[in-house]
PDB file of N, CA and C in Angstrom:
ATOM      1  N   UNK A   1      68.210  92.175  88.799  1.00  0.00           N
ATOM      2  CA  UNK A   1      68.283  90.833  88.256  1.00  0.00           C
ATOM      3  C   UNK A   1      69.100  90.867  86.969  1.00  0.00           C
ATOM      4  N   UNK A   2      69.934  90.236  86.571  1.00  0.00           N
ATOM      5  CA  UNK A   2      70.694  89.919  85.950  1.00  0.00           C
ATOM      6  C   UNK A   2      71.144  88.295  85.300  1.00  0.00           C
ATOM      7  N   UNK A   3      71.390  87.962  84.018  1.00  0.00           N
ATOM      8  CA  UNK A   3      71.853  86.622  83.244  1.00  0.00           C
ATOM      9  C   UNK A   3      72.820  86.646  82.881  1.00  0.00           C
ATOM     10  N   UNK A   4      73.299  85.703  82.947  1.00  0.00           N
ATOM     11  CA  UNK A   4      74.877  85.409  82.251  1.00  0.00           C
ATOM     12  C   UNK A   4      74.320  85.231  80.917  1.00  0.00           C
ATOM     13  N   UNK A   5      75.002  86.216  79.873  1.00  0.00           N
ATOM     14  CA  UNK A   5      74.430  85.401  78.449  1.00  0.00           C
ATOM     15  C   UNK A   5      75.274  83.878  77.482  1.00  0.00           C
ATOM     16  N   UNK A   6      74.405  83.369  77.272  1.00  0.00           N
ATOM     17  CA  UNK A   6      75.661  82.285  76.600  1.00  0.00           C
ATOM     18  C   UNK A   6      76.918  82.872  75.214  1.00  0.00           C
ATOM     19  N   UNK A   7      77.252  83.978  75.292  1.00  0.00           N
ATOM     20  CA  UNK A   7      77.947  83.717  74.066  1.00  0.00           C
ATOM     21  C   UNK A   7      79.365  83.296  74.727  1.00  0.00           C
ATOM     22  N   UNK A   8      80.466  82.815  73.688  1.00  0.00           N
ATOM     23  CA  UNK A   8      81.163  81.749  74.330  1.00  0.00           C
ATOM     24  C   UNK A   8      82.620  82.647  73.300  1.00  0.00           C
ATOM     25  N   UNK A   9      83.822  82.892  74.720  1.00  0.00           N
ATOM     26  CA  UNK A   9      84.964  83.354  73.954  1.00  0.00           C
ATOM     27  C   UNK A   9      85.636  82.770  75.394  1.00  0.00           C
ATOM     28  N   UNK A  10      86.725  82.419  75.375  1.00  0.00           N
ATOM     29  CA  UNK A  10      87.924  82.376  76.582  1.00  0.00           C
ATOM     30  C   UNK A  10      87.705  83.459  77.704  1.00  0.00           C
ATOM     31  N   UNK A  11      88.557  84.659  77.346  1.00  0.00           N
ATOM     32  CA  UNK A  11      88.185  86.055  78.343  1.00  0.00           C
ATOM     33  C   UNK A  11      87.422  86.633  78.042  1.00  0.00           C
ATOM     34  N   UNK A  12      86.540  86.206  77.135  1.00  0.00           N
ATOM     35  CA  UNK A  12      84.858  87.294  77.378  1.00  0.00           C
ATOM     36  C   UNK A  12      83.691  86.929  77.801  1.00  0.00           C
ATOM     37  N   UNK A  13      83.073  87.700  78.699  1.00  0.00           N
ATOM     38  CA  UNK A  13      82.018  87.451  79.525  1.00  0.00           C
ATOM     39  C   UNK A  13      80.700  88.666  79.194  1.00  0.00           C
ATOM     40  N   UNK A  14      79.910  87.701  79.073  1.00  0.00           N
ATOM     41  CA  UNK A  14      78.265  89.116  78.537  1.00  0.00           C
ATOM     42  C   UNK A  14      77.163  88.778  79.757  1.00  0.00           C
ATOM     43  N   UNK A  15      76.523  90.089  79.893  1.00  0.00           N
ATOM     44  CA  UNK A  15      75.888  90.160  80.982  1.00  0.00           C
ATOM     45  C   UNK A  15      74.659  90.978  80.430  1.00  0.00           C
ATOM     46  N   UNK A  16      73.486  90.322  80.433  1.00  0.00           N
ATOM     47  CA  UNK A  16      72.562  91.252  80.503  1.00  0.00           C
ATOM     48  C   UNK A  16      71.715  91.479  81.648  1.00  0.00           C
ATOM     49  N   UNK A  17      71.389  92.994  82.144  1.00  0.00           N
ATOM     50  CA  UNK A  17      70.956  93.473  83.188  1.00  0.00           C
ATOM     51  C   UNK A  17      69.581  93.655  83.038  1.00  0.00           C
ATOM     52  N   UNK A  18      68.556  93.011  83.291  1.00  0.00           N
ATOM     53  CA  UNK A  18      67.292  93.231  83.640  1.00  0.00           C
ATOM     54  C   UNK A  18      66.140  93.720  84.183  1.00  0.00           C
ATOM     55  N   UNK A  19      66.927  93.547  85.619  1.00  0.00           N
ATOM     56  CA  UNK A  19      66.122  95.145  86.788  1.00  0.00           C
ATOM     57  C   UNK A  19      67.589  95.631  87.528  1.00  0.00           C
ATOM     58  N   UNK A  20      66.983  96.694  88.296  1.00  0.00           N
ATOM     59  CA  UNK A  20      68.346  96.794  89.074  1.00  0.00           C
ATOM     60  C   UNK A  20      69.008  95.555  90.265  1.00  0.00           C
ATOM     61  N   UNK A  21      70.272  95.853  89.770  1.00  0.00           N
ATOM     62  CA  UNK A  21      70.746  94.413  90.952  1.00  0.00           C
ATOM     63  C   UNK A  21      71.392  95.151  92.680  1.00  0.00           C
ATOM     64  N   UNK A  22      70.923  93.787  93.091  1.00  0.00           N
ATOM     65  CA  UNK A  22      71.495  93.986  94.892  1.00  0.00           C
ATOM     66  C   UNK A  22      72.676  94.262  94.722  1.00  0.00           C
ATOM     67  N   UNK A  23      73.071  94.280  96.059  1.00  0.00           N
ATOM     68  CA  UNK A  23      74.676  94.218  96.343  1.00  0.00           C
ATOM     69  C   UNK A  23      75.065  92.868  96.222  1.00  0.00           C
ATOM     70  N   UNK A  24      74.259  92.032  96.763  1.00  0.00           N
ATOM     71  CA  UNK A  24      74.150  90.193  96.512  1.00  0.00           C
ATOM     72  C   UNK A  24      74.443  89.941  95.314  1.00  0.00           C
ATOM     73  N   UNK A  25      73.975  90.110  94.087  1.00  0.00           N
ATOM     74  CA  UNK A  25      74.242  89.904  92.484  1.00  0.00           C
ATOM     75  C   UNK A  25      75.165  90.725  92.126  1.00  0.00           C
ATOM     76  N   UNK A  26      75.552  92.194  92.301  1.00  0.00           N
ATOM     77  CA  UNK A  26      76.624  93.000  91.913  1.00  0.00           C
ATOM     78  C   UNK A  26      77.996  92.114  92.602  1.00  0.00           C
ATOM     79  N   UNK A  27      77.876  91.496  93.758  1.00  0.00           N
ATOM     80  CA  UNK A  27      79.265  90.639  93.961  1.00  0.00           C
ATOM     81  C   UNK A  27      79.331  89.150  94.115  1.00  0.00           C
ATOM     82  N   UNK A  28      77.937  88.951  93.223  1.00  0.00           N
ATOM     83  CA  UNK A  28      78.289  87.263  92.565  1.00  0.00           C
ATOM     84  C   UNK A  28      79.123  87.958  90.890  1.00  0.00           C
ATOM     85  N   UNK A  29      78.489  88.842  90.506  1.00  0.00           N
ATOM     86  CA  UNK A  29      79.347  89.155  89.525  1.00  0.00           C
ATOM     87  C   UNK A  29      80.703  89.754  89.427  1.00  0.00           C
ATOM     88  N   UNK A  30      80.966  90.368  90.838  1.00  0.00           N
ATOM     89  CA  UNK A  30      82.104  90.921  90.451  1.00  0.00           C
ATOM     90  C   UNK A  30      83.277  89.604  90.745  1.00  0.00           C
ATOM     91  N   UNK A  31      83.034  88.916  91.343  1.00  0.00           N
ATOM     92  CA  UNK A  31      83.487  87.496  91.691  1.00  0.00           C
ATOM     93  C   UNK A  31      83.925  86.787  90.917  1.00  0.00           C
ATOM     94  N   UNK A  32      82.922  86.482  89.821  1.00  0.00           N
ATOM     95  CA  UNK A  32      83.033  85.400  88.494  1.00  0.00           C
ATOM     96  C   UNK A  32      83.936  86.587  87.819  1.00  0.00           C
ATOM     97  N   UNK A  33      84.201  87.456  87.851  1.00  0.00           N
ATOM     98  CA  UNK A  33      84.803  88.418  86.813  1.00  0.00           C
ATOM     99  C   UNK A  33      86.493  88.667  87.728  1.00  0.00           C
ATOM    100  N   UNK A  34      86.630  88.275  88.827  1.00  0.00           N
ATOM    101  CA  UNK A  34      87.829  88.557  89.310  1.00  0.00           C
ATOM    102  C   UNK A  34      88.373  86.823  89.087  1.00  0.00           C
ATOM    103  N   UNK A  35      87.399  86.012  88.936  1.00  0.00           N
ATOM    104  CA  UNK A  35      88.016  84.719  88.860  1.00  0.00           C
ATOM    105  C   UNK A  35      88.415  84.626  87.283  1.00  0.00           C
ATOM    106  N   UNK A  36      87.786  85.165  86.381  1.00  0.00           N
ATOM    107  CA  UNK A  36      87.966  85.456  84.850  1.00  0.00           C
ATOM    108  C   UNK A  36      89.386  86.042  84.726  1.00  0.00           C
ATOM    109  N   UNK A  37      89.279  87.263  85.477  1.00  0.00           N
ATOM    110  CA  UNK A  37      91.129  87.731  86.136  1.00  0.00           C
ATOM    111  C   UNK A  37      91.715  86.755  86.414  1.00  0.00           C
ATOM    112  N   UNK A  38      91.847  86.336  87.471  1.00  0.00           N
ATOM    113  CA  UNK A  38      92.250  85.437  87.529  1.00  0.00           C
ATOM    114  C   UNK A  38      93.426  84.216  86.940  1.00  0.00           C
ATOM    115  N   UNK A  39      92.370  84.107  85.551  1.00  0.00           N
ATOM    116  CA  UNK A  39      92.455  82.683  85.018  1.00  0.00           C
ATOM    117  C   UNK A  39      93.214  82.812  83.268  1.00  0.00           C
ATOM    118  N   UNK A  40      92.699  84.756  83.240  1.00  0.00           N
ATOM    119  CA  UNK A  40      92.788  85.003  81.702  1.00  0.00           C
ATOM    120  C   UNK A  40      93.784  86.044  81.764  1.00  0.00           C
ATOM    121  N   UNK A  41      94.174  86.668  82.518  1.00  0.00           N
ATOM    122  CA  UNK A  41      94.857  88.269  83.410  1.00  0.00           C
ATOM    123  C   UNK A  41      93.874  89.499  82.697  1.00  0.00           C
ATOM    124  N   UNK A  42      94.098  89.723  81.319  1.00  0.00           N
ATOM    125  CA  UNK A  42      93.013  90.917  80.585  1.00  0.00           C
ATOM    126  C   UNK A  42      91.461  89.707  80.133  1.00  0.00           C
ATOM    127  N   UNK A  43      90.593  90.577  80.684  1.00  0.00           N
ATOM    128  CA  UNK A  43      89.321  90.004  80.548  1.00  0.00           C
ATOM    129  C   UNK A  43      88.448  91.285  79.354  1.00  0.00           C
ATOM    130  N   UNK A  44      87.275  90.633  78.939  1.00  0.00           N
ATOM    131  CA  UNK A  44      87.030  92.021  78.191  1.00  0.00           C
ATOM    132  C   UNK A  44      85.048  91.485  78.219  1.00  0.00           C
ATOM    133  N   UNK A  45      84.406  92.491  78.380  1.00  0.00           N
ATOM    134  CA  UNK A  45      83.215  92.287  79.128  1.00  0.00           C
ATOM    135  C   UNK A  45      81.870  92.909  78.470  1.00  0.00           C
ATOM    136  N   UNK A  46      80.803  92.660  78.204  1.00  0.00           N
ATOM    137  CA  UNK A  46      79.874  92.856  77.425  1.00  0.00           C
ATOM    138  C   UNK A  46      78.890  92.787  78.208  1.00  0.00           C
ATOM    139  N   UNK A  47      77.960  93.875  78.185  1.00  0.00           N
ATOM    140  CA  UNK A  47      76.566  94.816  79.268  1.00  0.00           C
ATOM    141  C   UNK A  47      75.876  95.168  78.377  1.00  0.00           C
ATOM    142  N   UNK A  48      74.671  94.041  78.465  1.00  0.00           N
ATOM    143  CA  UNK A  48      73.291  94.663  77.591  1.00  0.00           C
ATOM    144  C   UNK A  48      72.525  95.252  78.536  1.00  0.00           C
ATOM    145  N   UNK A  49      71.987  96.074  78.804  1.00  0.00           N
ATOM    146  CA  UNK A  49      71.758  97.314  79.534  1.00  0.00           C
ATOM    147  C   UNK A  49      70.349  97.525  79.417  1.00  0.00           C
ATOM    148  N   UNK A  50      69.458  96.733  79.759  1.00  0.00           N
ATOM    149  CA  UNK A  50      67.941  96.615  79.995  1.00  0.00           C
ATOM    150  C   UNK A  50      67.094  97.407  80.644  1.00  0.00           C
ATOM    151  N   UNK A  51      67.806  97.790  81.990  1.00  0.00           N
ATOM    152  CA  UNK A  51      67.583  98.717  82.694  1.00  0.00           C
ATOM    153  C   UNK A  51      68.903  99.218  83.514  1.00  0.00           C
ATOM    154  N   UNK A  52      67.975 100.032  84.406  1.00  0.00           N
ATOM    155  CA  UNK A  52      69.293 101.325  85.079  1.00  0.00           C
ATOM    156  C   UNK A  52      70.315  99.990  85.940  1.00  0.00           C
ATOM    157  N   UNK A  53      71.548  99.671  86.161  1.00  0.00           N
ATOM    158  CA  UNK A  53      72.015  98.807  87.100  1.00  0.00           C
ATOM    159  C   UNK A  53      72.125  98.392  88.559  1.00  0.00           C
ATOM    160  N   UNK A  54      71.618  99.548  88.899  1.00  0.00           N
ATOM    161  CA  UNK A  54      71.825  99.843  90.528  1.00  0.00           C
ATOM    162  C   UNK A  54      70.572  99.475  91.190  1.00  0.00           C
ATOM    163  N   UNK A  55      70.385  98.875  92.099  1.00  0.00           N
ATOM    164  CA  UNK A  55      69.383  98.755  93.048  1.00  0.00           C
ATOM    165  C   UNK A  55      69.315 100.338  94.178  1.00  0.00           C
ATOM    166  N   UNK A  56      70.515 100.091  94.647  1.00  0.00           N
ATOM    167  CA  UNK A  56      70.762 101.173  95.749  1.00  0.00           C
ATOM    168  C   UNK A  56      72.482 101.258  95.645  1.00  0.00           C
ATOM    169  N   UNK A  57      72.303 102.201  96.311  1.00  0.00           N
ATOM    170  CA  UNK A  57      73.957 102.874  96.893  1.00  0.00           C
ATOM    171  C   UNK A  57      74.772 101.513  97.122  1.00  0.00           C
ATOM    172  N   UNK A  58      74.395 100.673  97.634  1.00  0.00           N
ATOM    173  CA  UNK A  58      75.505  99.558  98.291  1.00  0.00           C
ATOM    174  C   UNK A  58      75.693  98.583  97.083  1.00  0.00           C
ATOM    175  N   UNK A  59      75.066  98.565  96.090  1.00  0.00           N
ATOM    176  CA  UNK A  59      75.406  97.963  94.569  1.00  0.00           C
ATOM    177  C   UNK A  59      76.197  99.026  94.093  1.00  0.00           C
ATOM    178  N   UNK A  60      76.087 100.095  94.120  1.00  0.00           N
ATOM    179  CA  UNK A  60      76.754 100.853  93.033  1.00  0.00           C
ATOM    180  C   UNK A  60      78.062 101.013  93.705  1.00  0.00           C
ATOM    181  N   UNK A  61      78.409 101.573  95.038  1.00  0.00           N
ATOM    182  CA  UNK A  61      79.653 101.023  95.727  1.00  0.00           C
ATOM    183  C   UNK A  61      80.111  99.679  95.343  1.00  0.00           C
ATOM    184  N   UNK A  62      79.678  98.147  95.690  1.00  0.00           N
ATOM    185  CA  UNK A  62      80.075  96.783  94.945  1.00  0.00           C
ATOM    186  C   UNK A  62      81.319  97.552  93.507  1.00  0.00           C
ATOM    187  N   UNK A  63      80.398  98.236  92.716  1.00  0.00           N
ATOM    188  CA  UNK A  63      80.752  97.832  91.627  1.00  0.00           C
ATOM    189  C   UNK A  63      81.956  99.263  91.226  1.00  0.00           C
ATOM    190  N   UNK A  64      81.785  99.780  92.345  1.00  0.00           N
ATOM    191  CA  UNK A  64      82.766 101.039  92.011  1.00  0.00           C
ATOM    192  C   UNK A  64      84.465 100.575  92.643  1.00  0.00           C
ATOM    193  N   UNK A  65      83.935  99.652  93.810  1.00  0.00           N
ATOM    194  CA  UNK A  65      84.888  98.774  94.507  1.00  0.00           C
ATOM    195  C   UNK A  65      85.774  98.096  93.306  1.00  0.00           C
ATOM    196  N   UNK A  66      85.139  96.974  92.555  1.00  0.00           N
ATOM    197  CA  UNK A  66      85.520  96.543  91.970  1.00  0.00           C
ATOM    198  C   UNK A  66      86.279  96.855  90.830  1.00  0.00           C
ATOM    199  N   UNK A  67      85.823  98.208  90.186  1.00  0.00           N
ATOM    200  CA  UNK A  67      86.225  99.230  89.264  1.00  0.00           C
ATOM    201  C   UNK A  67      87.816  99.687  89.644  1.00  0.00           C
ATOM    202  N   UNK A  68      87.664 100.090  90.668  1.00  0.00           N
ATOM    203  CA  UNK A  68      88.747 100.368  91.321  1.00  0.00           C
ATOM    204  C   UNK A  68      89.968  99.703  90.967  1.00  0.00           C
ATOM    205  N   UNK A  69      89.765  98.374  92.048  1.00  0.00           N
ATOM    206  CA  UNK A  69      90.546  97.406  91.752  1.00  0.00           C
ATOM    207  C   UNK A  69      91.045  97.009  90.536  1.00  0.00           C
ATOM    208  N   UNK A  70      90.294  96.136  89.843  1.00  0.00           N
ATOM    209  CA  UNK A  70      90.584  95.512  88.359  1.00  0.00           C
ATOM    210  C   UNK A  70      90.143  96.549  87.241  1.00  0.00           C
ATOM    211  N   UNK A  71      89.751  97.913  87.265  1.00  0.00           N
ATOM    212  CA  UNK A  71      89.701  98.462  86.112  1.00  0.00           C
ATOM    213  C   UNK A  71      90.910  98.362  85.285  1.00  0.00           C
ATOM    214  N   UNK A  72      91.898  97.931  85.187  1.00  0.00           N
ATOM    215  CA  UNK A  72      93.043  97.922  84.455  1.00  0.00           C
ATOM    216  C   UNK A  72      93.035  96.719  83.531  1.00  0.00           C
ATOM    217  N   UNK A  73      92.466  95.412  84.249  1.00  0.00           N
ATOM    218  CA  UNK A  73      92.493  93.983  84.061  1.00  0.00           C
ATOM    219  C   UNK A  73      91.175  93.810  82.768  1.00  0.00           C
ATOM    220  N   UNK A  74      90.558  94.723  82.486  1.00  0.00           N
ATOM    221  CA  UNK A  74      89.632  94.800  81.630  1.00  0.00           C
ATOM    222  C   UNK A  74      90.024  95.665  79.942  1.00  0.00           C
ATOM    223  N   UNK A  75      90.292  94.345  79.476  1.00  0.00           N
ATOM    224  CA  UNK A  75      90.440  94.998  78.162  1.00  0.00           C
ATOM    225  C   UNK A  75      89.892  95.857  76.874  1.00  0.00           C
ATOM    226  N   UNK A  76      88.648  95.186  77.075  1.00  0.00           N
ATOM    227  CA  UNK A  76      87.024  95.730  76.438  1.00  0.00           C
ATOM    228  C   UNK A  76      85.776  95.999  77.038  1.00  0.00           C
ATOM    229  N   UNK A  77      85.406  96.800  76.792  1.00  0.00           N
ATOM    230  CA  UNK A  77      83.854  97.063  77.637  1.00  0.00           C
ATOM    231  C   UNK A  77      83.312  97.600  76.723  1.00  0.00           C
ATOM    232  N   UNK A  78      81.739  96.702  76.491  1.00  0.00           N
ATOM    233  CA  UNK A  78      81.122  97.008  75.494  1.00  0.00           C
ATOM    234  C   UNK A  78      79.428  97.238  76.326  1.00  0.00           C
ATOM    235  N   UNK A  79      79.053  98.431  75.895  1.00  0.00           N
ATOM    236  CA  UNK A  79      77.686  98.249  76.502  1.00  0.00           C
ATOM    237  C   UNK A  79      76.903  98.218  75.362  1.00  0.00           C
ATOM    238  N   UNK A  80      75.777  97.612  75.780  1.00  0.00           N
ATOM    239  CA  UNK A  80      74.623  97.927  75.005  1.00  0.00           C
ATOM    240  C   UNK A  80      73.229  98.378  75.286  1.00  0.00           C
ATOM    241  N   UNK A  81      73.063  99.178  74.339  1.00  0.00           N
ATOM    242  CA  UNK A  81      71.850 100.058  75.290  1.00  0.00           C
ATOM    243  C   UNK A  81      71.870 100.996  76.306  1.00  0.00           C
ATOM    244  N   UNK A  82      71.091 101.199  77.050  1.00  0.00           N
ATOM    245  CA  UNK A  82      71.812 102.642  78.092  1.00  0.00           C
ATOM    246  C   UNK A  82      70.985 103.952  77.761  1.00  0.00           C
ATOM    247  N   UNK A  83      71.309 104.669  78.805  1.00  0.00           N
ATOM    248  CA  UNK A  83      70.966 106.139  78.377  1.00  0.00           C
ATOM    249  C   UNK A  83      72.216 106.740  77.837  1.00  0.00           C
ATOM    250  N   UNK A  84      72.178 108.171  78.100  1.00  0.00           N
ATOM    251  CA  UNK A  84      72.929 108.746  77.315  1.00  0.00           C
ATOM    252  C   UNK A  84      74.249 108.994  79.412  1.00  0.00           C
ATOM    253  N   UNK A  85      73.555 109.034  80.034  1.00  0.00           N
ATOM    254  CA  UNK A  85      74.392 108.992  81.200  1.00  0.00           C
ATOM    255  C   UNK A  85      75.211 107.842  81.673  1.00  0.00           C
ATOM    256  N   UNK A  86      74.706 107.089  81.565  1.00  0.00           N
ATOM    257  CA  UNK A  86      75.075 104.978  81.179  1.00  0.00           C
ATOM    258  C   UNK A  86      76.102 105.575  80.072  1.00  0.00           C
ATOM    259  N   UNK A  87      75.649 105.885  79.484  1.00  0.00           N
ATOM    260  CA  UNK A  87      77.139 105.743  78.248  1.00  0.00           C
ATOM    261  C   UNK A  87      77.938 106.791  78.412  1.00  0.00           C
ATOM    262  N   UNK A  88      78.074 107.985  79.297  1.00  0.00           N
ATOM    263  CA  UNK A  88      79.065 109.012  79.196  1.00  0.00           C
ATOM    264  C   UNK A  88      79.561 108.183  80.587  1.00  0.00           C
ATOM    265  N   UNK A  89      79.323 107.272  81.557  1.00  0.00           N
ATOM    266  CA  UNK A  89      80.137 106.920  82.499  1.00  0.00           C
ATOM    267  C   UNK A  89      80.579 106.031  82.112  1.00  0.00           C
ATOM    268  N   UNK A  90      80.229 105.400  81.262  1.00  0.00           N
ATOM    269  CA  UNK A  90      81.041 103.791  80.464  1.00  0.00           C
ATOM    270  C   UNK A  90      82.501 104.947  79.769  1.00  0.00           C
ATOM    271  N   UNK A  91      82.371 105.666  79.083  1.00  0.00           N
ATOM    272  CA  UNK A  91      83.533 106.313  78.769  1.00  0.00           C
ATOM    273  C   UNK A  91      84.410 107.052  79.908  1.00  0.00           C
ATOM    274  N   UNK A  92      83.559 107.477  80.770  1.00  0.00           N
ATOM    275  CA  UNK A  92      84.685 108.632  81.403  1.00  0.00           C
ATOM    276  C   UNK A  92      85.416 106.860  82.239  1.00  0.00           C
ATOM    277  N   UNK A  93      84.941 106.194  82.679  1.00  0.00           N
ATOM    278  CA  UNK A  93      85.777 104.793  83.204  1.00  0.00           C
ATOM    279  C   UNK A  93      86.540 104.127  81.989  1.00  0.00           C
ATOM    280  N   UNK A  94      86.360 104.309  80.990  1.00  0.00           N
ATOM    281  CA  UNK A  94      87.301 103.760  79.979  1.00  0.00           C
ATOM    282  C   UNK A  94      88.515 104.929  79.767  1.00  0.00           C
ATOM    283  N   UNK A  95      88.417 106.042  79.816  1.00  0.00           N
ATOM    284  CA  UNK A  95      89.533 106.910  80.000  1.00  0.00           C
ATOM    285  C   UNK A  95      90.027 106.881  81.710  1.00  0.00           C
ATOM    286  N   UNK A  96      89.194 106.628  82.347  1.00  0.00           N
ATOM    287  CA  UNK A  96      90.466 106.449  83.608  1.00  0.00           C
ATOM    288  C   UNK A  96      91.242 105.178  83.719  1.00  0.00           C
ATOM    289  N   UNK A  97      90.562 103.856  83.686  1.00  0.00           N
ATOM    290  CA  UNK A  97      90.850 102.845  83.335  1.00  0.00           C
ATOM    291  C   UNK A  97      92.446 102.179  82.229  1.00  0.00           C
ATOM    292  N   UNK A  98      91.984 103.157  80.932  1.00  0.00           N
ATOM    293  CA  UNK A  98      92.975 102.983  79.982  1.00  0.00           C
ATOM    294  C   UNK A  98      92.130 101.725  79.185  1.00  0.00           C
ATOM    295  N   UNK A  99      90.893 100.943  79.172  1.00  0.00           N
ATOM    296  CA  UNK A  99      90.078 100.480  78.973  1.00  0.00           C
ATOM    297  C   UNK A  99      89.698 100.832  77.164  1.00  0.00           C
ATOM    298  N   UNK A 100      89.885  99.868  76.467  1.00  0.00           N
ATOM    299  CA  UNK A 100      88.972  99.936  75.540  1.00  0.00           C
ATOM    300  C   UNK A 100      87.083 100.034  75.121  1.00  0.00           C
ATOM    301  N   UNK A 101      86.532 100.820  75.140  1.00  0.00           N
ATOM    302  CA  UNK A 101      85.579 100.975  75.072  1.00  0.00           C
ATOM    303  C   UNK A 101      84.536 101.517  74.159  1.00  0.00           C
ATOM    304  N   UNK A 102      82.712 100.516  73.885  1.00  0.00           N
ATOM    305  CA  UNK A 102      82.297 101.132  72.775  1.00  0.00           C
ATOM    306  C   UNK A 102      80.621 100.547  72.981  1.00  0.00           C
ATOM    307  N   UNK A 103      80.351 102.028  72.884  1.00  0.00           N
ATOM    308  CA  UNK A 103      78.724 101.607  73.045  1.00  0.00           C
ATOM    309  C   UNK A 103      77.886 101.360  71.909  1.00  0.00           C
ATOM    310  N   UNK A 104      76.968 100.771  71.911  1.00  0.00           N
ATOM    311  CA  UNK A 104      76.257  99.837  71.002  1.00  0.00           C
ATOM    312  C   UNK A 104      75.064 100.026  71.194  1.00  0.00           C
ATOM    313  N   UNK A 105      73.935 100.984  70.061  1.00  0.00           N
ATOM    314  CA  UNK A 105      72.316 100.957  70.592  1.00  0.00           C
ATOM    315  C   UNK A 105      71.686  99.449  70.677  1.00  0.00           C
ATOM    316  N   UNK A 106      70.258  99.653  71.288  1.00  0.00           N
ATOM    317  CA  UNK A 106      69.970  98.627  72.118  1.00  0.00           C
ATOM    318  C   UNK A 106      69.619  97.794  70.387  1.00  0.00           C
ATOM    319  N   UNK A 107      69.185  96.719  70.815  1.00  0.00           N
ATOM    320  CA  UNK A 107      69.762  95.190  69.545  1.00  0.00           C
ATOM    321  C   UNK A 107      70.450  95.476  68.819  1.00  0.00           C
ATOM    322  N   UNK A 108      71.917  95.777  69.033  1.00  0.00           N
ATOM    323  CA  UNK A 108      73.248  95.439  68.494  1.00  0.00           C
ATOM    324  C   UNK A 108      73.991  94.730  69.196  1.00  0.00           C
ATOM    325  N   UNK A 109      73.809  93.655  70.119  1.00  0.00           N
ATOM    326  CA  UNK A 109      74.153  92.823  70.301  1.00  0.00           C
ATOM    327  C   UNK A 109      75.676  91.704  69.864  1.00  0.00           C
ATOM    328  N   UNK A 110      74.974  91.227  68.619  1.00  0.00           N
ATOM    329  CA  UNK A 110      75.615  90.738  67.759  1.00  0.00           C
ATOM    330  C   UNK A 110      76.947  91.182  67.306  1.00  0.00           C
ATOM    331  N   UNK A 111      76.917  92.949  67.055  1.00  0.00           N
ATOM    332  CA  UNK A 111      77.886  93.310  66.472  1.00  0.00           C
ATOM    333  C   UNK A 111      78.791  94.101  67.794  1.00  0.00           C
ATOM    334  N   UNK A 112      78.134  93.755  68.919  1.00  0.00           N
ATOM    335  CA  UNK A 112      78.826  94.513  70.239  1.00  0.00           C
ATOM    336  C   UNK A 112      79.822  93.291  70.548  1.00  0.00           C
ATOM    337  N   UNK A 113      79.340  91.699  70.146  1.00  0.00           N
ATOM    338  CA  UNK A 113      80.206  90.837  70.906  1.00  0.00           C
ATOM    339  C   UNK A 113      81.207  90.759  69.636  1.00  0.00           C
ATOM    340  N   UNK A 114      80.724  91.226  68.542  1.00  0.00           N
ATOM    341  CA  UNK A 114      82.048  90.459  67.361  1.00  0.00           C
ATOM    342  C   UNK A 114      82.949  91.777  67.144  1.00  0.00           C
ATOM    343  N   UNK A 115      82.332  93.410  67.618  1.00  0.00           N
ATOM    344  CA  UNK A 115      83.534  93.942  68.259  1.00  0.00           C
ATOM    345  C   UNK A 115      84.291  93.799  69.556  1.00  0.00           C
ATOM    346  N   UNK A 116      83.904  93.021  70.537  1.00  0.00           N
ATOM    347  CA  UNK A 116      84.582  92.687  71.744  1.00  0.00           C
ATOM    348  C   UNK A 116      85.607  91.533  71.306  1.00  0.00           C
ATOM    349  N   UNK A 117      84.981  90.895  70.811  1.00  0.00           N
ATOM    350  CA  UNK A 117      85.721  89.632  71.079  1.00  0.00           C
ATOM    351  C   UNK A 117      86.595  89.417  69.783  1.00  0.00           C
ATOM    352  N   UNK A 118      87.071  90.881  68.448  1.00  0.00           N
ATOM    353  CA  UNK A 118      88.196  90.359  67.453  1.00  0.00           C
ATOM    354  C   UNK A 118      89.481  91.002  68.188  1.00  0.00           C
ATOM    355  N   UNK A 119      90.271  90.417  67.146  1.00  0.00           N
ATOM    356  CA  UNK A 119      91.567  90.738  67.493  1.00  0.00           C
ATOM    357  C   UNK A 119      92.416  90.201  68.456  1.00  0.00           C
TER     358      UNK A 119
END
């Protein structure tokens, strides 16, 4: 389960993750985020990280799919919260990617979206 959070920029989009998500929610999101492509070309994306993301194998495929594809189209990726494995794969995808990237302990929030979203 997963929320769209309200903070409000043009190409930035925040997501906080709650329980693990389906394949159903991993590609309502990857959706709204290819239409963000779309609409913005570099998008830059913010993951408060509540819990682990994956439901099963066929979410974590969704989202490796998607990685694939538009990892380039993503300018920022900011997580927040996480383990310490959550955050060494948020980096090793920001070095394949070419992805700006920066993790944020859990309630830093605030300062995860006002580093996403300067400049």
């Amino acid at each position: 389960m997963y929320e769209r959070l309200n903070l409000v920029s043009d190409n930035a989009l925040a997501y906080r993750i709650i329980r693990p998500l389906s394949k159903d929610e991993m590609h309502t999101i990857t959706n709204e985020l290819q239409g963000s492509i779309a609409g913005f070309g570099k998008i830059r994306v913010l993951i408060d990280l509540q819990s682990f993301p994956y439901a099963d194998l066929s979410s974590f495929w969704e989202d490796l799919k998607f990685e694939v594809k538009f990892g380039k189209d993503i300018q920022r990726l900011a997580l927040v919260g996480g383990d310490k494995v959550e955050q060494w794969a948020i980096r090793i995808f920001a070095i394949l990617s070419f992805t700006g990237c920066r993790c944020f302990q859990e309630g830093q929030l605030d300062e995860a979206w006002a580093w996403l979203t300067e400049g």
